[in-house]
Protein backbone atom coordinates (compact mmCIF):
# COMPACT_ATOMS: atom_id res chain seq x y z
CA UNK A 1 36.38 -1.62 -14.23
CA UNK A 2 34.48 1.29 -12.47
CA UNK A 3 32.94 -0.40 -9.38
CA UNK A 4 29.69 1.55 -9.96
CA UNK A 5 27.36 -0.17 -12.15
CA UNK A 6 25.18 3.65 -11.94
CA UNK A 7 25.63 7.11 -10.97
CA UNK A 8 23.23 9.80 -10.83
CA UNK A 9 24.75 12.98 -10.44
CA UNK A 10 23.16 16.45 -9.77
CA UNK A 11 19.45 15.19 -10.83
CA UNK A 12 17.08 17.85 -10.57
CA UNK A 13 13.42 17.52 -11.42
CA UNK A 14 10.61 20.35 -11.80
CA UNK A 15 7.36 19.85 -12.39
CA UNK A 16 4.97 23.02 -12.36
CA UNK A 17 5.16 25.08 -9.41
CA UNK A 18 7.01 22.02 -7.82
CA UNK A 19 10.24 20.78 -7.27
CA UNK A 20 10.62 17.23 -7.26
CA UNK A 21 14.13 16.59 -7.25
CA UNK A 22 17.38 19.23 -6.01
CA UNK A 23 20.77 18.11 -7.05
CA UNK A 24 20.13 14.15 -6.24
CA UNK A 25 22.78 12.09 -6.13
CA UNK A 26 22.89 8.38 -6.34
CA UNK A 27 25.80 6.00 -6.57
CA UNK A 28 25.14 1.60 -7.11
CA UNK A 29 27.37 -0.79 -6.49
CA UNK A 30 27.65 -3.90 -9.18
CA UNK A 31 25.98 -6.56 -7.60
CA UNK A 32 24.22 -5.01 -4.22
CA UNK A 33 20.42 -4.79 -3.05
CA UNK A 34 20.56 -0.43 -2.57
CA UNK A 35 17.31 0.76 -0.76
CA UNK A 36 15.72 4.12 -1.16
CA UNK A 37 13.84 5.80 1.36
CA UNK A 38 11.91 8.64 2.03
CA UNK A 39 8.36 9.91 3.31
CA UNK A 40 5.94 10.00 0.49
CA UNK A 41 6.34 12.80 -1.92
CA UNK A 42 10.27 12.68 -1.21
CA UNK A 43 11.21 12.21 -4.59
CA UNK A 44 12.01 8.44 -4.61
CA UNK A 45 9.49 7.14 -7.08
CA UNK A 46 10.36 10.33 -9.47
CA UNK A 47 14.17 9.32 -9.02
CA UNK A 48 13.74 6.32 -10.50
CA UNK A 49 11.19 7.57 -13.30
CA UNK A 50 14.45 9.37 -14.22
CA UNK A 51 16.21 6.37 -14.35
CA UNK A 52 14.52 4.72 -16.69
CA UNK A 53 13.33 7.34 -19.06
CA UNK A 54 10.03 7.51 -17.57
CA UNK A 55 10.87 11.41 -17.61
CA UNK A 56 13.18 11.39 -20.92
CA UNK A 57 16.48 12.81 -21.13
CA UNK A 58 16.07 17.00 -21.58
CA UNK A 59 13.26 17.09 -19.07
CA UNK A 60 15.67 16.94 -15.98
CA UNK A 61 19.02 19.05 -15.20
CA UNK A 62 22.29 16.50 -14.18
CA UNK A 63 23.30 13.50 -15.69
CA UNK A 64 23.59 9.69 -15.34
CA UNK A 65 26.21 7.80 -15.90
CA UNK A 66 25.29 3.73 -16.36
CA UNK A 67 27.96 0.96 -16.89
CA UNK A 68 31.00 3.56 -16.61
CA UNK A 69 29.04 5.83 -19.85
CA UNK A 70 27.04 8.29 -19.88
CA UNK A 71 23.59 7.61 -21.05
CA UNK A 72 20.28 9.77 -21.99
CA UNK A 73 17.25 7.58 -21.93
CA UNK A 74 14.65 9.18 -24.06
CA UNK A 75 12.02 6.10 -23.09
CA UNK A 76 11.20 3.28 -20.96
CA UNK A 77 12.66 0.61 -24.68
CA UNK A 78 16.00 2.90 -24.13
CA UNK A 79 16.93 1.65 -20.81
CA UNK A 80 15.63 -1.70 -21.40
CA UNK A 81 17.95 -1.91 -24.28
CA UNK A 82 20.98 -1.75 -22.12
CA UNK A 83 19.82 -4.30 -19.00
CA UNK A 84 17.38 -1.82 -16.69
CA UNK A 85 13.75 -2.77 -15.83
CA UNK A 86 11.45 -1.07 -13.15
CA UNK A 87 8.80 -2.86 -11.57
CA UNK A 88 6.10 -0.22 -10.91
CA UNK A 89 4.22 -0.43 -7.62
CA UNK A 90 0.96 -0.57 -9.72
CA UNK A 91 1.88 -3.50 -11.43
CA UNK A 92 2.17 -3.53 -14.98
CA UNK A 93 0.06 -6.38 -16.33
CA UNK A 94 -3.08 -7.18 -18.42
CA UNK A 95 -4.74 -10.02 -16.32
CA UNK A 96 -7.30 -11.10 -19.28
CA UNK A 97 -4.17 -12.32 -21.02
CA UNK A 98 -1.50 -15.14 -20.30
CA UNK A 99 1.08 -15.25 -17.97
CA UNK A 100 3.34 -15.94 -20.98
CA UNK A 101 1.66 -13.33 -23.42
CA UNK A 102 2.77 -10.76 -20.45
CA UNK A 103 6.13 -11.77 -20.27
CA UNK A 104 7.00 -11.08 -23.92
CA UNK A 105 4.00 -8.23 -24.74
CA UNK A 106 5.83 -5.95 -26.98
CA UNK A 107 8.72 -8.27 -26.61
CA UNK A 108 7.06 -11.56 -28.65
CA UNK A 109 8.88 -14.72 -29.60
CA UNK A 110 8.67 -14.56 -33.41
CA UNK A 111 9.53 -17.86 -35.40
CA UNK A 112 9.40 -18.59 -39.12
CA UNK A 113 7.20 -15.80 -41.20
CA UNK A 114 7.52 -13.39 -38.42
CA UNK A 115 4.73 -15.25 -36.73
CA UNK A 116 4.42 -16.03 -32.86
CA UNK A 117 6.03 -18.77 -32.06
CA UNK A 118 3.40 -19.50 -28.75
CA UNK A 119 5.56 -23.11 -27.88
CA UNK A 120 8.80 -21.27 -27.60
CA UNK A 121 6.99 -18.39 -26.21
CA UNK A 122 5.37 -20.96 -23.51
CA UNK A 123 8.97 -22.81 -22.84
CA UNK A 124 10.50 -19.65 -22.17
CA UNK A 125 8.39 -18.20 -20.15
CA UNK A 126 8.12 -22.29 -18.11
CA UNK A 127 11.66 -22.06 -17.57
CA UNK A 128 11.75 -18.01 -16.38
CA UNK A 129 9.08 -18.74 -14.27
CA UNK A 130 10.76 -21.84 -12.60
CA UNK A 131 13.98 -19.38 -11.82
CA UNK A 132 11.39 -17.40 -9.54
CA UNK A 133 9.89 -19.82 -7.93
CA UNK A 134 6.67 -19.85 -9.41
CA UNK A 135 4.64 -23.40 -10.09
CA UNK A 136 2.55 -21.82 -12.59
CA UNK A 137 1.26 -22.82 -16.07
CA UNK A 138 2.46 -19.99 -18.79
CA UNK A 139 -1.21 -20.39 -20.61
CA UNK A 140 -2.90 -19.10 -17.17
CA UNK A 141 -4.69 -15.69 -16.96
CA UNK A 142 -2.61 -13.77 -14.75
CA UNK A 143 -5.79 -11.94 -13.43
CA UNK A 144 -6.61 -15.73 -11.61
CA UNK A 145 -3.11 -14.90 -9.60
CA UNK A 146 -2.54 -13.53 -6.74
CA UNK A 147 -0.82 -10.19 -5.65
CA UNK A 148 1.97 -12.12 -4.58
CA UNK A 149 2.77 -14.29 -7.72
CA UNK A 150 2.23 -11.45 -10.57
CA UNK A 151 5.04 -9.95 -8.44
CA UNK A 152 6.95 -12.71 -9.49
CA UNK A 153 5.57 -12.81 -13.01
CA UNK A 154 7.01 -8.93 -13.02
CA UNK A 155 10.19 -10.27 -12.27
CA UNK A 156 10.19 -12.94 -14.45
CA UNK A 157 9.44 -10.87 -17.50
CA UNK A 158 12.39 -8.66 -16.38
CA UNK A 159 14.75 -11.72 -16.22
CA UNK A 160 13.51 -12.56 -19.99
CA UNK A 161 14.92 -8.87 -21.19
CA UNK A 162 18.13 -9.80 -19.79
CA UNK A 163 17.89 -7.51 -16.71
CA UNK A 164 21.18 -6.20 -15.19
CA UNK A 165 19.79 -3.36 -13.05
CA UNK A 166 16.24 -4.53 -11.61
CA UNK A 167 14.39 -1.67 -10.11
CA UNK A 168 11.83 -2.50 -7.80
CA UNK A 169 9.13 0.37 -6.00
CA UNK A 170 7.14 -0.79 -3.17
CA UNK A 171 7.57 -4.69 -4.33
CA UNK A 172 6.02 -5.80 -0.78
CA UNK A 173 3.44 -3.40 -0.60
CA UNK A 174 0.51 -5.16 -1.18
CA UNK A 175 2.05 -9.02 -0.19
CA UNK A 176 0.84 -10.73 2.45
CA UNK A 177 4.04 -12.34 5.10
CA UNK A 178 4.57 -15.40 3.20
CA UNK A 179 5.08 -13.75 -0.34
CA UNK A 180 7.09 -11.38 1.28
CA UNK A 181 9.81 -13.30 2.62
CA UNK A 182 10.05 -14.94 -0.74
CA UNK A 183 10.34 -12.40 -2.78
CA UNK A 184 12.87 -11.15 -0.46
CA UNK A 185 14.35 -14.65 -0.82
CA UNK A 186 14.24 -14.09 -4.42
CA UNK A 187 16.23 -10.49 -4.47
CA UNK A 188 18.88 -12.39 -2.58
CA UNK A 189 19.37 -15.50 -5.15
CA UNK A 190 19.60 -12.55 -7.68
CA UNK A 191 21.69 -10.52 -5.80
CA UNK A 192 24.38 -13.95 -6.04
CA UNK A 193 23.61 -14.07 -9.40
CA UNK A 194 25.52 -10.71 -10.09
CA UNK A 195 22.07 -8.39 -10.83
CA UNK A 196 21.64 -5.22 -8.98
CA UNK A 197 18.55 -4.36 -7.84
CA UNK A 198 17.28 -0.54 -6.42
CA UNK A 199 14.52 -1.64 -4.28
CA UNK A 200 12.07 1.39 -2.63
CA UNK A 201 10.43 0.19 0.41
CA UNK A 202 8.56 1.64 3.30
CA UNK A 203 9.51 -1.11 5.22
CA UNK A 204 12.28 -0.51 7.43
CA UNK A 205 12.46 -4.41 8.84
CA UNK A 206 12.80 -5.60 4.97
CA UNK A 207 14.95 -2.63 4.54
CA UNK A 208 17.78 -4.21 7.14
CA UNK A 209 17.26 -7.28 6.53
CA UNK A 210 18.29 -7.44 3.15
CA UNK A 211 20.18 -4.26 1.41
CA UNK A 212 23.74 -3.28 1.41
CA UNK A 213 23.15 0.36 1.42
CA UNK A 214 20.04 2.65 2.05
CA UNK A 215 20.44 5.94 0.53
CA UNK A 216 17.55 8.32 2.60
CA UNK A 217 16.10 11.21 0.31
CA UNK A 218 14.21 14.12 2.12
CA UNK A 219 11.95 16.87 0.38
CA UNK A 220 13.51 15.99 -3.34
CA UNK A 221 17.28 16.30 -1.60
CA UNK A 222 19.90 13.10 -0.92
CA UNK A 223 20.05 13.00 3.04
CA UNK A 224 23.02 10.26 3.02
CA UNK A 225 23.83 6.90 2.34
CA UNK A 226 24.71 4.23 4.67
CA UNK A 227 26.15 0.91 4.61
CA UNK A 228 24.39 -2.00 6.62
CA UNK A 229 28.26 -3.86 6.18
CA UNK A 230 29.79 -0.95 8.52
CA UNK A 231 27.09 -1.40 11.13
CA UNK A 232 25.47 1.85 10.80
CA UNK A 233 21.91 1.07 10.42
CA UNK A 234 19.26 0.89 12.76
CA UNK A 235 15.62 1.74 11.51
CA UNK A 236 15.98 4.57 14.01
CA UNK A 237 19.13 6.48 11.97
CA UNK A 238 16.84 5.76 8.61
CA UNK A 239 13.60 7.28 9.96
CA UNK A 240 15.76 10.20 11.73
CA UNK A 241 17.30 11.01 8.21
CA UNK A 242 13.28 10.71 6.34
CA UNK A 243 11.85 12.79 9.04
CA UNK A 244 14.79 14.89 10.11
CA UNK A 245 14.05 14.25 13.48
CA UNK A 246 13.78 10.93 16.21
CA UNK A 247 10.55 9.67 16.71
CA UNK A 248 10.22 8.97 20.48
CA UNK A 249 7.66 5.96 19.62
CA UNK A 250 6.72 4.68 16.54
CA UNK A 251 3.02 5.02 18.37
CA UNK A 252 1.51 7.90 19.74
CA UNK A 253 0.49 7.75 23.42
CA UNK A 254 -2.69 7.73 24.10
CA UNK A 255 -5.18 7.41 27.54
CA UNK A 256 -7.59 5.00 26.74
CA UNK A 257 -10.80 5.64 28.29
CA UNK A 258 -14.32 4.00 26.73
CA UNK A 259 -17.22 4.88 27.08
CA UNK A 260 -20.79 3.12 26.13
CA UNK A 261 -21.02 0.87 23.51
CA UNK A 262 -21.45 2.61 20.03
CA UNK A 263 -21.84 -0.65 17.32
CA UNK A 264 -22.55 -4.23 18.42
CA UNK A 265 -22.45 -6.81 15.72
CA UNK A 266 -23.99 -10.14 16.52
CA UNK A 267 -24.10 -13.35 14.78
CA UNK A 268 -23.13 -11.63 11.22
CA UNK A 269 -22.88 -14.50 8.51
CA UNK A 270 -22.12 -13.41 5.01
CA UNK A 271 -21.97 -15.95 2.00
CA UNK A 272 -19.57 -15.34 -0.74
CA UNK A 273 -21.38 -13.84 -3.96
CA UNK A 274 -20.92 -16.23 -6.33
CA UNK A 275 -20.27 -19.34 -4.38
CA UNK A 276 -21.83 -21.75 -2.03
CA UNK A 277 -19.74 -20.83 1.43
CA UNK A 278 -19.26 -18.95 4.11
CA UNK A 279 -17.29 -16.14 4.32
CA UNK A 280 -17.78 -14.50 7.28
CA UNK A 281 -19.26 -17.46 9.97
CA UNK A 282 -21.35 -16.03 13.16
CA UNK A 283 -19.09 -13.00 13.92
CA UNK A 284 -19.99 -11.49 17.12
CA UNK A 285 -17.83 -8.27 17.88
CA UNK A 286 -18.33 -5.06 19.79
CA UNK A 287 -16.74 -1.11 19.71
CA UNK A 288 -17.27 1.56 22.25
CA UNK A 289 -16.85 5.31 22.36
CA UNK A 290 -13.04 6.34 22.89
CA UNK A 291 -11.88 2.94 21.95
CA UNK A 292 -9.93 1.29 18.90
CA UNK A 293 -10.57 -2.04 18.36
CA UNK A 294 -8.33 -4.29 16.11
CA UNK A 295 -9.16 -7.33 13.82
CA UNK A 296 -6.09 -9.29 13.03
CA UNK A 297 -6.34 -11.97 10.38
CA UNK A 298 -4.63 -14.03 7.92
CA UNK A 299 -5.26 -13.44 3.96
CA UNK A 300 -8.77 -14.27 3.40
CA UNK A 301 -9.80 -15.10 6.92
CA UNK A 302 -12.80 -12.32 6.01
CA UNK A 303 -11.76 -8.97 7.55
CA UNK A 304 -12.15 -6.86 4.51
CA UNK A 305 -15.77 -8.88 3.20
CA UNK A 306 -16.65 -8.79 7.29
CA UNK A 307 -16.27 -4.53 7.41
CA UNK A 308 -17.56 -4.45 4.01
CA UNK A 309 -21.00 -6.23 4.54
CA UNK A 310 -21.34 -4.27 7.90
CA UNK A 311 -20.72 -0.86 5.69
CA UNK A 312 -24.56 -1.08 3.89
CA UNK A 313 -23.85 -4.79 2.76
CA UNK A 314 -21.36 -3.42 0.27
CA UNK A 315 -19.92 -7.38 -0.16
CA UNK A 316 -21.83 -10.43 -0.04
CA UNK A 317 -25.14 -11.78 -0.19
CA UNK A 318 -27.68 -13.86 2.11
CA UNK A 319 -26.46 -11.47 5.04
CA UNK A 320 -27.59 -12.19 8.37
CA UNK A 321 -27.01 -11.32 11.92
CA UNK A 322 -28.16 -7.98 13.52
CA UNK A 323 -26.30 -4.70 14.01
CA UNK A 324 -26.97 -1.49 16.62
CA UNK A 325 -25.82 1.87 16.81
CA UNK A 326 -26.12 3.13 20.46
CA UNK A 327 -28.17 0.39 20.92
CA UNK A 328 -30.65 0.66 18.73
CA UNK A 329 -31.00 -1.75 15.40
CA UNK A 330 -30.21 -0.70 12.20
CA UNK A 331 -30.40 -2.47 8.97
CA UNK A 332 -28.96 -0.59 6.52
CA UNK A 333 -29.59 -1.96 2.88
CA UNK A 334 -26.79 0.20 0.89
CA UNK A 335 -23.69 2.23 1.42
CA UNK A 336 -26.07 5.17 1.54
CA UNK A 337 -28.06 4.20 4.79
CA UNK A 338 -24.98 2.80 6.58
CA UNK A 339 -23.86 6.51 6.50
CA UNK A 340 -26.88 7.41 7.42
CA UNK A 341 -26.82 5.37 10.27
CA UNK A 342 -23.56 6.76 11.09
CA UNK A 343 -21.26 4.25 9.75
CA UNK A 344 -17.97 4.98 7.68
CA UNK A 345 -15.85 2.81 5.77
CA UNK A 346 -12.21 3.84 4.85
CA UNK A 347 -11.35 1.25 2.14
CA UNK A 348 -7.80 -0.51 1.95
CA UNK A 349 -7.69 0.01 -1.94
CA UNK A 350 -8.03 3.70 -1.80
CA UNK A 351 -6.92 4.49 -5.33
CA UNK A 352 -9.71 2.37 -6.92
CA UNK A 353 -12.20 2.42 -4.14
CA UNK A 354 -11.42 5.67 -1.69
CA UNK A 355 -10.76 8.25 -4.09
CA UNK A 356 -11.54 9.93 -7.32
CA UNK A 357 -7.79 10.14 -8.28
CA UNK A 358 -8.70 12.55 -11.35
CA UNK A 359 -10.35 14.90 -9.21
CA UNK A 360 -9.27 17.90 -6.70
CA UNK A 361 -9.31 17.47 -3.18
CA UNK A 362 -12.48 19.78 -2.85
CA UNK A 363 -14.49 17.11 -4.62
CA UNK A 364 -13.25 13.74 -2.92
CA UNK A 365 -13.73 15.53 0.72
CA UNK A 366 -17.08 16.36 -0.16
CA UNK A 367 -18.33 12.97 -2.00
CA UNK A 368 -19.66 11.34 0.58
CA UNK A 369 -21.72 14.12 2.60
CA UNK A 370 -23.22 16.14 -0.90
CA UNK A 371 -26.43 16.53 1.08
CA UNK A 372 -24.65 18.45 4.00
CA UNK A 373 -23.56 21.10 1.15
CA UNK A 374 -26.95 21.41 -1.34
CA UNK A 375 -29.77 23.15 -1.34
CA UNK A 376 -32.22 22.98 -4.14
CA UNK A 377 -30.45 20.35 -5.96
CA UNK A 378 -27.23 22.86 -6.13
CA UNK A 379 -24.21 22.42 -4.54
CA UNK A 380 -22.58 25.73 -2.68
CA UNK A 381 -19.32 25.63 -4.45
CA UNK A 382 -17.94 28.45 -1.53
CA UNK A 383 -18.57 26.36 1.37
CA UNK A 384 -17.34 22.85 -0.58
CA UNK A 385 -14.08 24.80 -0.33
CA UNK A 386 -14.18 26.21 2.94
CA UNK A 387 -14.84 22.43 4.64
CA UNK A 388 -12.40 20.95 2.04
CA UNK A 389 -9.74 24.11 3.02
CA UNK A 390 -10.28 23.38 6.95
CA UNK A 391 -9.51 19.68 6.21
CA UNK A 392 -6.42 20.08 4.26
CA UNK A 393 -5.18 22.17 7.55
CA UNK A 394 -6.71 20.08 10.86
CA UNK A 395 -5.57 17.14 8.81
CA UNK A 396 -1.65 18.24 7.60
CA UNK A 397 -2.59 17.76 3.84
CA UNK A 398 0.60 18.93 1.52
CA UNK A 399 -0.84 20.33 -1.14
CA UNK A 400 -0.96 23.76 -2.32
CA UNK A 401 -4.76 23.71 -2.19
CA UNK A 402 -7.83 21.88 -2.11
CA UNK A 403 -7.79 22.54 -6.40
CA UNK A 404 -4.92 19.91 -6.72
CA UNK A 405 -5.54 16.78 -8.09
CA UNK A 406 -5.67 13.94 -5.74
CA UNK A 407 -4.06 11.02 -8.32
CA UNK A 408 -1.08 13.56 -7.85
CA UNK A 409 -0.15 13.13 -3.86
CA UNK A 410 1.50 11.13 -1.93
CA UNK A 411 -0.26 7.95 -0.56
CA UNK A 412 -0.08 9.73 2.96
CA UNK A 413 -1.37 12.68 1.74
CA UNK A 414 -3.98 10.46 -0.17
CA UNK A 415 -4.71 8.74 3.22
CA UNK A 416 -5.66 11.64 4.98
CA UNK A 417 -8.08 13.07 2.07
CA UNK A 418 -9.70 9.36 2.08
CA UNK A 419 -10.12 10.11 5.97
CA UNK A 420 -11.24 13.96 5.84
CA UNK A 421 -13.95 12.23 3.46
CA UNK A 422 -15.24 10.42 5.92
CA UNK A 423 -14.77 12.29 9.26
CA UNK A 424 -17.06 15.01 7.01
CA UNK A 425 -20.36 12.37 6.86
CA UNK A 426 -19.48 12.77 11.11
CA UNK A 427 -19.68 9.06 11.18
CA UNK A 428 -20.28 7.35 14.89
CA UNK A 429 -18.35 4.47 13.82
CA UNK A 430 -15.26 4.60 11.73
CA UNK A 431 -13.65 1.64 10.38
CA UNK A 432 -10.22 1.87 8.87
CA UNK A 433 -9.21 -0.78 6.36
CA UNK A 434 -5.23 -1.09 6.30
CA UNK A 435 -5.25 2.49 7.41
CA UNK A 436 -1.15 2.75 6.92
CA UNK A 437 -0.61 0.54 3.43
CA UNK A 438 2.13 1.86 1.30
CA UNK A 439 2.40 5.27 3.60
CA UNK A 440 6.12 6.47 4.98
CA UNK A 441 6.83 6.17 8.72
CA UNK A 442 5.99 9.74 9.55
CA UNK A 443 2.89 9.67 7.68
CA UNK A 444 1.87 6.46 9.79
CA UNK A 445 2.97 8.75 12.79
CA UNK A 446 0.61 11.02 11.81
CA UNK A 447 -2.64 8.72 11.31
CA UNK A 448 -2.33 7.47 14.08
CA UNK A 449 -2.13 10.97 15.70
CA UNK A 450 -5.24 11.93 14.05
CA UNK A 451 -7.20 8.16 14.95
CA UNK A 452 -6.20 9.13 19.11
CA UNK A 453 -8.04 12.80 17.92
CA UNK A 454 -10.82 10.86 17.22
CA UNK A 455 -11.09 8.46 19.79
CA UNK A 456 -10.49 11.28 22.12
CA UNK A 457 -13.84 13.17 21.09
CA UNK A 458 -15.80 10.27 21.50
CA UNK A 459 -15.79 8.46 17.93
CA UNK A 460 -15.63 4.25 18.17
CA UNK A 461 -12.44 3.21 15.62
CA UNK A 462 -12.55 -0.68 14.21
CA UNK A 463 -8.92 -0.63 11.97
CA UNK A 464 -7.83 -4.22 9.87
CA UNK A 465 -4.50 -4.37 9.42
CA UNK A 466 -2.21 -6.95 8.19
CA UNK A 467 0.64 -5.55 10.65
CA UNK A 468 0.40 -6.62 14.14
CA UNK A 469 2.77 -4.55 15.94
CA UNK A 470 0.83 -1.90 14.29
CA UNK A 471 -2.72 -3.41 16.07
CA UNK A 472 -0.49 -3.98 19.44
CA UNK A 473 0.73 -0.11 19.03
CA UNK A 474 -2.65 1.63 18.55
CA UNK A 475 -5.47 -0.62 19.94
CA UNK A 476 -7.39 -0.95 23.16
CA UNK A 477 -8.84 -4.67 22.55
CA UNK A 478 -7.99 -6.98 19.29
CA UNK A 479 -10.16 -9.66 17.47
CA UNK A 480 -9.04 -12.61 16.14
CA UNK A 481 -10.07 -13.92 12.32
CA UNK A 482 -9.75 -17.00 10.99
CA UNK A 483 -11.74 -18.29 8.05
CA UNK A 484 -14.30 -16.13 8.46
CA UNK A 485 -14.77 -16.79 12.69
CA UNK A 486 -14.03 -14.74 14.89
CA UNK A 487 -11.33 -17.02 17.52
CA UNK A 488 -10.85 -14.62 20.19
CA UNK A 489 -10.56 -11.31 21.99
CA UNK A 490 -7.68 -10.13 23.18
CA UNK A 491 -6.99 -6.61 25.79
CA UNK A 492 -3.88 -5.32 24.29
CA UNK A 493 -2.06 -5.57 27.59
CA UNK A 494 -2.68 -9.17 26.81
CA UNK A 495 -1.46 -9.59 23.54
CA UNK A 496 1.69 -10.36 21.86
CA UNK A 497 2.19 -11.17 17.90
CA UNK A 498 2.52 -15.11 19.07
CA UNK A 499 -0.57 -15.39 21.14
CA UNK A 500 -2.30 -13.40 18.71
CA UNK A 501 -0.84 -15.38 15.73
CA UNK A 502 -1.98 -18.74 17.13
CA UNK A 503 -5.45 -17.35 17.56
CA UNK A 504 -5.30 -16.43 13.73
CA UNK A 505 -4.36 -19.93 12.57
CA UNK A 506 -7.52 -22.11 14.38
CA UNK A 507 -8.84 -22.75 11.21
CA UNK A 508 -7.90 -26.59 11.44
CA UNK A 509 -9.08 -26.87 15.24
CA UNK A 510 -12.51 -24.76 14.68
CA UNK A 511 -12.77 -27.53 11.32
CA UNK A 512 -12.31 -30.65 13.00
């Protein structure tokens, strides 16, 4: 038997104007956890679209041959027939219905009469969901689950179509550490169990740690494949072969030099919206000119709801505490007047919060700063491109022009419009909410190129992220979070992921 459970040979993809793909080719071992990787807008996702009819048979040149046979998918039911699922980074679930009414939607459990047969249905899914690790009643609403555990449902509903090729894109994306490393755990048990998985990941650490080969892909082209058995891969051979060149430093250098103090924040409490407690609990914190700060936290110790209610009390009610700009107050009421008062917010959930995904990049630079553009009540269409048009350059944008459709980029390229949208409303303070989430390392390399631009001319940068070598590579000083308080201030020449990891974990102390 043919010790490939897949081949893809010669795969080339076209969309209009663009190619996607170039003569791809792909080769899977029975049995083995094979990474893809690439910078965003390398081809990966669209590779695996291919895969699993996504893009049907006759819309792509080369061929694929599954199980030792050659196969043409003409849907997403085709591949499933024959034992491949993809997991979708945007995950594939209605939340108003049951975990167990997800598992088998378009898939049901039918018993006598052709009727539903909901206890079957709910043993089923009770016994998929114990192979995955997941405690969880089948009846719940999988919108009251976390990130982390409809991953697992995902799974799970894969397992229950008798999966022999699991596909998974970005499956840690949005997990915090803990869901991470089981889920990993999870590939693994699989992985013995004789399923192959594809998994696409951004991150190289996962990456190492638990495929057998990592096939790089670079501008729609196969770069090579390596084998982690034979000793030949280091994150640095992977991220020479997805930029096509070694990064000297993951980080940028930078001279730090601050200046005065652009926003102080004292005493800021913020009460949750529906419910009687804290959120955010006396958080004092301060940013000056040329500096990036850093807030490191747990999930749900309050970063996000803390920038948020600072950013025109977008989250929260009962706000109090005070706030200055260059040392005078401000109180801004509403998103509007926090711009005003030169404040900018750079959201970690930029597809439903940063962007208009069905517009062009013209109109999402623009959306924030209308005023600077109108006169009369009209907007000049000529100069909306000309500041969208410098943007795309001073900010490496890869699109043809500003008339292409933002839902259609990368997530780096997405990135940088959600910051060109900002830096346009010439903010004073910037805050960056998980600036790098789901972006490629040389993307990363590049936002953190342009945040040192910006400290440089005098801007004050506050960035949340969930990574803290990514806080320890960029920052000046880091705050602490835990349940909503802030536990300490670190210089980065101070700092190290333990010191700062036992400062993130005083919730019990700060309780007792």
């Amino acid at each position: 038997m043919d010790d490939h459970i897949l081949e893809m040979r010669g795969i080339t993809k076209t969309f209009p104007g663009v190619k996607a793909l170039e003569n791809v080719n792909l080769a899977v071992r029975r049995g083995e956890i094979h990474a893809i990787c690439g910078e965003n807008g390398a081809g990966k996702s669209t590779l695996m679209k291919v895969l699993s009819g996504v893009y049907p048979a006759g819309s792509y040149d080369g061929e694929i041959v599954y199980d030792g046979q050659p196969v043409r998918f003409n849907g997403i039911r085709d591949s499933e027939h024959v034992g491949i699922v993809i997991i979708h980074q945007e995950l594939a679930l209605v939340p108003y219905l049951s975990i167990a009414e997800n598992m088998f939607l378009g898939n049901e459990r039918r018993g006598r009469g052709g009727l539903i047969d909901w206890n079957k249905a709910n043993a089923e899914a009770a016994r998929l969901l114990a192979e995955v690790g997941l405690d969880e009643n089948p009846v719940t609403p999988v919108g009251q689950l976390g990130v982390g555990k409809q991953q697992l449902v995902e799974i799970a509903k894969a397992l229950s179509k008798d999966v022999r090729l699991l596909i998974l894109d970005e499956p840690t994306a949005a997990l915090n550490d803990n869901d991470s490393a089981h889920l990993l755990d999870l590939m693994r048990r699989l992985r013995e169990r004789g399923i192959t998985s594809i998994m696409i990941s951004h991150k190289l650490g996962e990456i190492t740690a638990v495929s057998d080969n990592v096939t790089v892909i670079r501008d729609g082209k196969t770069v090579e494949t390596l084998s982690l058995h034979a000793g030949e891969v280091t994150q640095e051979r992977i991220i020479r072969g997805m930029v096509g060149r070694d990064l000297e430093s993951y980080y940028p250098e930078r001279e730090s030099h601050p200046g005065e103090e652009v926003l102080r924040v004292e005493d800021w409490t913020v009460w949750h919206p529906t419910q009687e407690r804290k959120i955010v609990d006396g958080a004092n914190l301060t940013v000056r000119a040329g500096e990036v700060v850093g807030i490191a936290g747990l999930m749900g110790a309050g970063r996000t709801e803390l920038a948020m209610s600072v950013f025109g009390r977008a989250y929260g009610r009962n706000i109090t505490g005070r706030m200055f700009v260059h040392g005078k107050e401000v109180r801004p009421k509403n998103v509007a007047e926090a711009i005003d008062a030169g404040i900018a917010y750079a959201t970690e959930d930029r597809k439903h919060y940063g962007l208009n995904l069905i517009e062009d990049i013209r109109r999402n630079v623009s959306a924030a700063a209308l005023d600077k553009l109108a006169s009369r009540g009209f907007v000049n269409g000529n100069e909306e491109i000309k500041v969208a048009e410098g943007y795309r350059k001073s900010m490496n944008v890869r699109a043809p022009s500003v008339a292409s459709v933002v839902g259609k980029l990368s997530g780096g390229n997405q990135q940088k419009v959600v910051l060109s949208k900002w830096l346009y409303t010439d903010p004073e303070v910037l805050i960056l909410d998980e600036p790098t989430r789901g972006i490629d390392v040389g993307a990363k390399y590049e936002i953190y190129t342009i945040i040192n631009r910006l400290v440089a001319s005098g801007k004050a940068v506050l960035v949340i992220s969930s990574e803290l070598p990514e806080l320890l590579g960029i920052c000046d000083r880091i705050y602490t979070l835990s349940a909503g308080r802030i536990t300490g201030e670190v210089p980065v020449g101070q700092a190290t992921q333990e010191n700062l990891m036992e400062l993130m974990t005083k919730e019990k102390e700060l309780a007792a």
